[in-house]
N, C-alpha and C. Protein backbone atom coordinates (compact mmCIF):
# COMPACT_ATOMS: atom_id res chain seq x y z
N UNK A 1 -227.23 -91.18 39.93
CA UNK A 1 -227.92 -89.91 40.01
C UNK A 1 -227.78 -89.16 38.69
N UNK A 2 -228.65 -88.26 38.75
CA UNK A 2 -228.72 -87.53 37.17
C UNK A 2 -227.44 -86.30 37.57
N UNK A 3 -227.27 -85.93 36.57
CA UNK A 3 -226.21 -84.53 36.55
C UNK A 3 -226.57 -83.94 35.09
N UNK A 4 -227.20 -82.92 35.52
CA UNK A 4 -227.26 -81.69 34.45
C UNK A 4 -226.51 -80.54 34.65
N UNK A 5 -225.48 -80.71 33.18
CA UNK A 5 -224.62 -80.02 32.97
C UNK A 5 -224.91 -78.35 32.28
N UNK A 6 -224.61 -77.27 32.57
CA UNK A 6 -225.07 -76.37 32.01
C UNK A 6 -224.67 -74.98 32.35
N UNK A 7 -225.54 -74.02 32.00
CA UNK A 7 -226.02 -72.51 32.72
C UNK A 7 -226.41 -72.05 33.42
N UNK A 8 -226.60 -71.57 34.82
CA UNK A 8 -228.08 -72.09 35.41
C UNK A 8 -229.12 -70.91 34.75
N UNK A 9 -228.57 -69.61 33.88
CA UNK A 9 -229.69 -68.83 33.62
C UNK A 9 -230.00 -68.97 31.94
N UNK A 10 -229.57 -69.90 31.27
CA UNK A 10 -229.82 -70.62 30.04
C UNK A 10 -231.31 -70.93 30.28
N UNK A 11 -232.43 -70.69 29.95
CA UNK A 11 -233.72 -70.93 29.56
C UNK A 11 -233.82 -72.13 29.48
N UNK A 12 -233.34 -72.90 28.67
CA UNK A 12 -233.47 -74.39 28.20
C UNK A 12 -232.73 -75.26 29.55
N UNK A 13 -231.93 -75.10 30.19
CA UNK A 13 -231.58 -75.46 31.34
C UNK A 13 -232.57 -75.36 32.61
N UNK A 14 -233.22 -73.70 32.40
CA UNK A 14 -234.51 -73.56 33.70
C UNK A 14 -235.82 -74.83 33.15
N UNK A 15 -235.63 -75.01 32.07
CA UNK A 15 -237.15 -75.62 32.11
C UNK A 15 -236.78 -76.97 32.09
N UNK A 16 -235.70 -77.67 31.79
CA UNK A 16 -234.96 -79.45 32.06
C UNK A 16 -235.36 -79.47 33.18
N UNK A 17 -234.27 -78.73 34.32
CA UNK A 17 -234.42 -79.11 35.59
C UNK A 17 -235.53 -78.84 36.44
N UNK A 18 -236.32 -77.59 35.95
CA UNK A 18 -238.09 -77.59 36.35
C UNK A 18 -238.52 -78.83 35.83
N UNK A 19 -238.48 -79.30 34.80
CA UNK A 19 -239.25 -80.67 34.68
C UNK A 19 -238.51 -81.69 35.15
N UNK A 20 -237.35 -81.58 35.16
CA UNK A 20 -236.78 -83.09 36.69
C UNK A 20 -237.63 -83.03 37.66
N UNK A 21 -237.43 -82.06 38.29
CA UNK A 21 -238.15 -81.56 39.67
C UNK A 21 -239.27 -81.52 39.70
N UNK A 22 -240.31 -81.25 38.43
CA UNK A 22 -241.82 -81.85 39.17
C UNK A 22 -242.16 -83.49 38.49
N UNK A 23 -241.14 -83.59 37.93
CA UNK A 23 -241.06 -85.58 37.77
C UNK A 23 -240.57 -86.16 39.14
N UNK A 24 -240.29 -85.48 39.54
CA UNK A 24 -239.41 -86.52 41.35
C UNK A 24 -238.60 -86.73 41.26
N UNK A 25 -237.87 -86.30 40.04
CA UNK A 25 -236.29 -86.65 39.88
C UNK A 25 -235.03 -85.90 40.74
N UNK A 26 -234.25 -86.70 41.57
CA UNK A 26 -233.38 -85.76 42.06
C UNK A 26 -232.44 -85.81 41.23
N UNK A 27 -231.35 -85.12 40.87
CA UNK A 27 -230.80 -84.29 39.85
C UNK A 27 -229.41 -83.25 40.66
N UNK A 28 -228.35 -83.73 39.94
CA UNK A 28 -227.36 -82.19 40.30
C UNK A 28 -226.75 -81.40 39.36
N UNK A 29 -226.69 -80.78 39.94
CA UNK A 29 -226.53 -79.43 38.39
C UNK A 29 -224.70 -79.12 38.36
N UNK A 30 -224.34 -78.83 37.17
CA UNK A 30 -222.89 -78.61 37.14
C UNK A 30 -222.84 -77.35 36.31
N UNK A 31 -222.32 -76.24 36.93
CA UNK A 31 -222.51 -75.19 36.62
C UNK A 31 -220.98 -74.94 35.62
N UNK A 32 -220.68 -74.57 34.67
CA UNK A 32 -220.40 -74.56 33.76
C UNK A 32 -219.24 -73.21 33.76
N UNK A 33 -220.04 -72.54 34.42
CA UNK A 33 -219.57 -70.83 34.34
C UNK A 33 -218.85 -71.14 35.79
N UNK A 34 -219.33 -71.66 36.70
CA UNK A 34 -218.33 -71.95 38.45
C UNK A 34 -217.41 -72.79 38.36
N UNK A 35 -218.02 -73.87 37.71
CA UNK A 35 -216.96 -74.70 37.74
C UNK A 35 -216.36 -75.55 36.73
N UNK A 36 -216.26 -74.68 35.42
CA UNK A 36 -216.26 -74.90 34.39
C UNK A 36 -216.30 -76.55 33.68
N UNK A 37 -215.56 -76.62 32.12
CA UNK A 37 -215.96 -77.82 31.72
C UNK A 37 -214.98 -79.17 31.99
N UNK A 38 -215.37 -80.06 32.15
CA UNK A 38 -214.59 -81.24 32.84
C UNK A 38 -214.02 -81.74 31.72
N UNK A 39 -212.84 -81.54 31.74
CA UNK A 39 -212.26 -82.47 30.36
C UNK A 39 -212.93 -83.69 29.95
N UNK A 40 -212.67 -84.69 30.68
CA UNK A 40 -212.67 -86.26 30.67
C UNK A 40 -214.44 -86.20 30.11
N UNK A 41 -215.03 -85.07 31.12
CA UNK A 41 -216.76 -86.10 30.89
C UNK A 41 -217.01 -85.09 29.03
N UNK A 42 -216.32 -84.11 28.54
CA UNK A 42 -216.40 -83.73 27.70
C UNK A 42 -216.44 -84.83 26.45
N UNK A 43 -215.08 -85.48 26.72
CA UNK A 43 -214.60 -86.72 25.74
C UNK A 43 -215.66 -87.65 25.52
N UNK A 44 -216.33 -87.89 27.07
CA UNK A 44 -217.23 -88.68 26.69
C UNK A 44 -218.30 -88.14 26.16
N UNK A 45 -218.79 -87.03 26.18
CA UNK A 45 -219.95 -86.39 25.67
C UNK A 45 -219.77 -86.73 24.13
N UNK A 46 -218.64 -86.29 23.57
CA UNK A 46 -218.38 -85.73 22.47
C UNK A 46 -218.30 -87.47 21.60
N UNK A 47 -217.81 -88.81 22.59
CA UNK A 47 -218.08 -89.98 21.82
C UNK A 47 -219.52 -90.70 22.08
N UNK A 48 -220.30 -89.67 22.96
CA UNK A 48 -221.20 -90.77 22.84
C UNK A 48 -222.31 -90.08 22.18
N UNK A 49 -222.30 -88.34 21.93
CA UNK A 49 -223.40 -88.26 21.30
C UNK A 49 -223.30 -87.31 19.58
N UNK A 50 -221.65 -87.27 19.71
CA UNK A 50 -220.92 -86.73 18.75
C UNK A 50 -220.48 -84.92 19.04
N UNK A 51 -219.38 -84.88 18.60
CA UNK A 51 -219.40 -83.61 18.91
C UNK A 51 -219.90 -82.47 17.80
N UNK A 52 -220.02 -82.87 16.54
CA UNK A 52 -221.65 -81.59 15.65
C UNK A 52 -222.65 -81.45 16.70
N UNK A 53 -223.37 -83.10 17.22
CA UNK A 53 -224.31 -82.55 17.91
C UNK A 53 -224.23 -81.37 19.03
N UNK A 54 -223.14 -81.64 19.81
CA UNK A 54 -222.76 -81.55 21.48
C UNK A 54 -222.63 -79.73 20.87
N UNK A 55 -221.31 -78.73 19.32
CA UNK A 55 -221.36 -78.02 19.50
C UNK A 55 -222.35 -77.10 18.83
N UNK A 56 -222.41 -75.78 19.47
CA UNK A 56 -224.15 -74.76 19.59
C UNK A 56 -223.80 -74.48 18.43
N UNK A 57 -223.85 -74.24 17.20
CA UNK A 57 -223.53 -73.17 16.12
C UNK A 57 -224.21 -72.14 16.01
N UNK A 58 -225.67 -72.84 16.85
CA UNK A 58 -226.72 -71.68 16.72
C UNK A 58 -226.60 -70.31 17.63
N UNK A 59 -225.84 -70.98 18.36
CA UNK A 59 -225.92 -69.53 19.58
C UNK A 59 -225.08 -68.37 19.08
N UNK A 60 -225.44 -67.10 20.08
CA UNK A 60 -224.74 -65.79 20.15
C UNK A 60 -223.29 -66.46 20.29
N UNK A 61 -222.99 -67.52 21.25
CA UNK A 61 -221.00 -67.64 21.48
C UNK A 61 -220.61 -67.41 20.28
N UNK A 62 -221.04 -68.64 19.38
CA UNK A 62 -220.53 -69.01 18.02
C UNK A 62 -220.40 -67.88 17.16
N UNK A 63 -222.02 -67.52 17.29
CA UNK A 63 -221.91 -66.14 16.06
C UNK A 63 -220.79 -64.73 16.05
N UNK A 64 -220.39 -65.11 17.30
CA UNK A 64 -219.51 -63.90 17.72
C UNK A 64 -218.23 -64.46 17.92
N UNK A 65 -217.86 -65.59 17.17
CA UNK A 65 -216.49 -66.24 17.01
C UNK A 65 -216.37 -65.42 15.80
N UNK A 66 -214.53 -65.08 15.61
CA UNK A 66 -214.15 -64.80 13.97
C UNK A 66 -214.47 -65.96 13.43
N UNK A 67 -214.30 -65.79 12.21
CA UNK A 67 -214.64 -66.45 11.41
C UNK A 67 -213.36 -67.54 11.06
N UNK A 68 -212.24 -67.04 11.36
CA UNK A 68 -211.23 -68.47 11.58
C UNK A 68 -211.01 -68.71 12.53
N UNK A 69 -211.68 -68.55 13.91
CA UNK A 69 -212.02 -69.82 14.41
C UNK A 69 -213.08 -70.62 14.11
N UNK A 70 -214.01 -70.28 14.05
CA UNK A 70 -215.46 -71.01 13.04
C UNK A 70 -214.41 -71.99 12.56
N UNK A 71 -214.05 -71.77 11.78
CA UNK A 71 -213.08 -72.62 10.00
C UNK A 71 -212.24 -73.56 10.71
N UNK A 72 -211.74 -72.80 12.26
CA UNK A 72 -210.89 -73.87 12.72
C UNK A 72 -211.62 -75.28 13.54
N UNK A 73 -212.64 -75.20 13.53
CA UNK A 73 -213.59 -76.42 14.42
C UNK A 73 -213.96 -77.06 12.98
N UNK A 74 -213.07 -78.01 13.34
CA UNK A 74 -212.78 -79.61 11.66
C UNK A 74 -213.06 -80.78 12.64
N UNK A 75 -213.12 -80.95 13.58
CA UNK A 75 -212.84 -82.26 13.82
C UNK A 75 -213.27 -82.43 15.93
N UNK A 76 -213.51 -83.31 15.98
CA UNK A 76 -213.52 -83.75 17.49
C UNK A 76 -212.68 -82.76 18.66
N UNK A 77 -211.62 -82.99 17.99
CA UNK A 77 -210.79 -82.34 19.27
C UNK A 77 -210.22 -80.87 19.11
N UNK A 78 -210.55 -80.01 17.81
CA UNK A 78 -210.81 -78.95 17.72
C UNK A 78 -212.02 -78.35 18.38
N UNK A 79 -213.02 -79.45 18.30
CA UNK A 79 -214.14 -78.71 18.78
C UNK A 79 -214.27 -78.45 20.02
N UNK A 80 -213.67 -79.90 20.68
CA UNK A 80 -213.63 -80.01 22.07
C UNK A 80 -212.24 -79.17 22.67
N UNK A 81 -211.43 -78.18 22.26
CA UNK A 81 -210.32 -77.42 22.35
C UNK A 81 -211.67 -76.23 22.72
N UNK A 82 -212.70 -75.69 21.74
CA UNK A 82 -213.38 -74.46 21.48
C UNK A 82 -214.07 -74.43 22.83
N UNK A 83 -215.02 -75.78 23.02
CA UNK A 83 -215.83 -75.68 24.33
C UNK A 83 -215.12 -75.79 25.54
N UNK A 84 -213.58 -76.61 25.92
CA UNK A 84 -213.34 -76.13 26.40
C UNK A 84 -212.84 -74.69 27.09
N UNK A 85 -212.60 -73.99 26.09
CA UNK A 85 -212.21 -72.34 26.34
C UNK A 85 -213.42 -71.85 26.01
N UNK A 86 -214.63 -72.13 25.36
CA UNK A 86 -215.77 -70.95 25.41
C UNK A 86 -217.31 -72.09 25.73
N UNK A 87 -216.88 -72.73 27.12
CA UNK A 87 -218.36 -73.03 27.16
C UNK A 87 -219.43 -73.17 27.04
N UNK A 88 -219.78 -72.09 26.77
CA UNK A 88 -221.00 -71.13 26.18
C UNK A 88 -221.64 -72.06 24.85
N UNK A 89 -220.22 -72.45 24.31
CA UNK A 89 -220.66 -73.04 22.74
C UNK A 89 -221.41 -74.15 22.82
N UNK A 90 -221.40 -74.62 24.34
CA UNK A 90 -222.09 -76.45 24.47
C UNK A 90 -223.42 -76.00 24.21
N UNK A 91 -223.74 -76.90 23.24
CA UNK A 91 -225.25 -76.90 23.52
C UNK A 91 -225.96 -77.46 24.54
N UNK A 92 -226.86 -77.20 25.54
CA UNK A 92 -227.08 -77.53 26.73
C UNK A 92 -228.90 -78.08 26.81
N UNK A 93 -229.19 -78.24 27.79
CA UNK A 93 -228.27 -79.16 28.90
C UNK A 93 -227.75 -80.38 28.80
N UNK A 94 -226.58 -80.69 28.69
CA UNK A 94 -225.79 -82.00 28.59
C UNK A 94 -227.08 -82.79 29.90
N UNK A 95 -226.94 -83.68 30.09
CA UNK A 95 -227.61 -84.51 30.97
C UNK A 95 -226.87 -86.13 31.31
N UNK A 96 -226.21 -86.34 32.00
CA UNK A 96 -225.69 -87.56 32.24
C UNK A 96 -227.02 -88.45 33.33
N UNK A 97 -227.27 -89.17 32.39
CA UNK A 97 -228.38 -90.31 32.82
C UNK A 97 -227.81 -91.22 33.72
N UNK A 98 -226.66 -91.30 34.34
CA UNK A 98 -226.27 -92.24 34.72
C UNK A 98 -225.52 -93.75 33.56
N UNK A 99 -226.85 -94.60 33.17
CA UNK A 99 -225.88 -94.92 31.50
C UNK A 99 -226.51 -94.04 30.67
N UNK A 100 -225.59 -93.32 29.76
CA UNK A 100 -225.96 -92.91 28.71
C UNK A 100 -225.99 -91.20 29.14
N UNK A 101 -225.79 -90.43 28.16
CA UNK A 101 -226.08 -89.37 28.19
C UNK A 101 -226.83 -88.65 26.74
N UNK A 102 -227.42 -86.84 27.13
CA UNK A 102 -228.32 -86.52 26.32
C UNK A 102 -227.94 -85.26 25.63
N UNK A 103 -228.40 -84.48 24.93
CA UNK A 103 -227.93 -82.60 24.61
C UNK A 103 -229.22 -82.20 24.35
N UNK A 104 -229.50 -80.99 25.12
CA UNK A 104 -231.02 -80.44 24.83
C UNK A 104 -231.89 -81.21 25.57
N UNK A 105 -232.93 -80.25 25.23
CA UNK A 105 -234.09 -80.97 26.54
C UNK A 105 -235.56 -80.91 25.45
N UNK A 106 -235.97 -82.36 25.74
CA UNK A 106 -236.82 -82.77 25.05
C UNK A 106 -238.04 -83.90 25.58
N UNK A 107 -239.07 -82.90 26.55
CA UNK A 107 -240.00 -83.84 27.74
C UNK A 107 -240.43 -84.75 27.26
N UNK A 108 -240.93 -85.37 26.19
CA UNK A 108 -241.15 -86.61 25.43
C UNK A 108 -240.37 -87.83 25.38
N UNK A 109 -238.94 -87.22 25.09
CA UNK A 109 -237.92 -88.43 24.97
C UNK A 109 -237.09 -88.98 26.50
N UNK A 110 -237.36 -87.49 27.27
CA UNK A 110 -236.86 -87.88 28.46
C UNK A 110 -237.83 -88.08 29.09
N UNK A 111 -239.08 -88.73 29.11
CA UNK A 111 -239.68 -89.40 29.41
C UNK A 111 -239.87 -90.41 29.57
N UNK A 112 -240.12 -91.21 27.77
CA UNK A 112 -239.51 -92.34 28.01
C UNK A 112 -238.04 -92.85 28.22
N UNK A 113 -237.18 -92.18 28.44
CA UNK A 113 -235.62 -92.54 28.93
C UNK A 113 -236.31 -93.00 30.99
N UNK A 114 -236.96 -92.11 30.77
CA UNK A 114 -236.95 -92.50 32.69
C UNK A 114 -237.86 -93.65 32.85
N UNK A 115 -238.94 -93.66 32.08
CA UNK A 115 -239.73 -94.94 31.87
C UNK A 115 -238.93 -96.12 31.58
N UNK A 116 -237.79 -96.08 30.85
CA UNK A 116 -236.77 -97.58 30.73
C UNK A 116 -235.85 -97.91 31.81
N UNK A 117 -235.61 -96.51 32.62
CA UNK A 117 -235.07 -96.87 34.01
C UNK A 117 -235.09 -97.47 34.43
């Protein structure tokens, strides 16, 4: 089964799982802010799609980090230290495909990902 990881009032999260849902995809959502971030599936996020990609720099979290913490995210498990304590920073929606997982939502590519299903 799919699991989209996220916000549920993140914008980019409303329109993933709106487009699961009028693809026929059933889908479960992991709310982020309830039940915060899962260590273990983090690790794997962070080796399978890297963790630059996985953290937001772009968002309000980040921008409103001091600036030594900014300086302090060097490496994998600094970063994955940050998202675990500020969520917010994941860039979303993580998406666990079952194999493989995704960051961000992109109807083209997860298209053909469900087409190789």
């Amino acid at each position: 089964m799919i699991t989209v990881y996220g916000i549920p009032n993140c914008d980019t999260v409303k329109k993933a799982r709106a487009w699961l849902t009028a693809q026929g995809q059933a889908h479960g959502f992991h709310d982020f802010k309830k039940a915060g971030v899962p260590p273990a599936e983090l690790a794997q996020w962070a080796d399978a799609v890297g963790w630059e990609k996985l953290l937001n720099r772009q968002g309000t979290t980040w921008r409103k980090l001091d600036a030594a913490t900014q300086a302090s995210v060097t490496d994998s498990a600094s970063a994955q230290a940050l998202m675990l304590a500020q969520p917010s920073v994941i860039k979303r929606p993580v998406v666990d495909w079952g194999p493989g997982f995704s960051v961000g939502f992109d109807a083209t590519a997860w298209a053909d990902r469900l087409k190789r299903a």
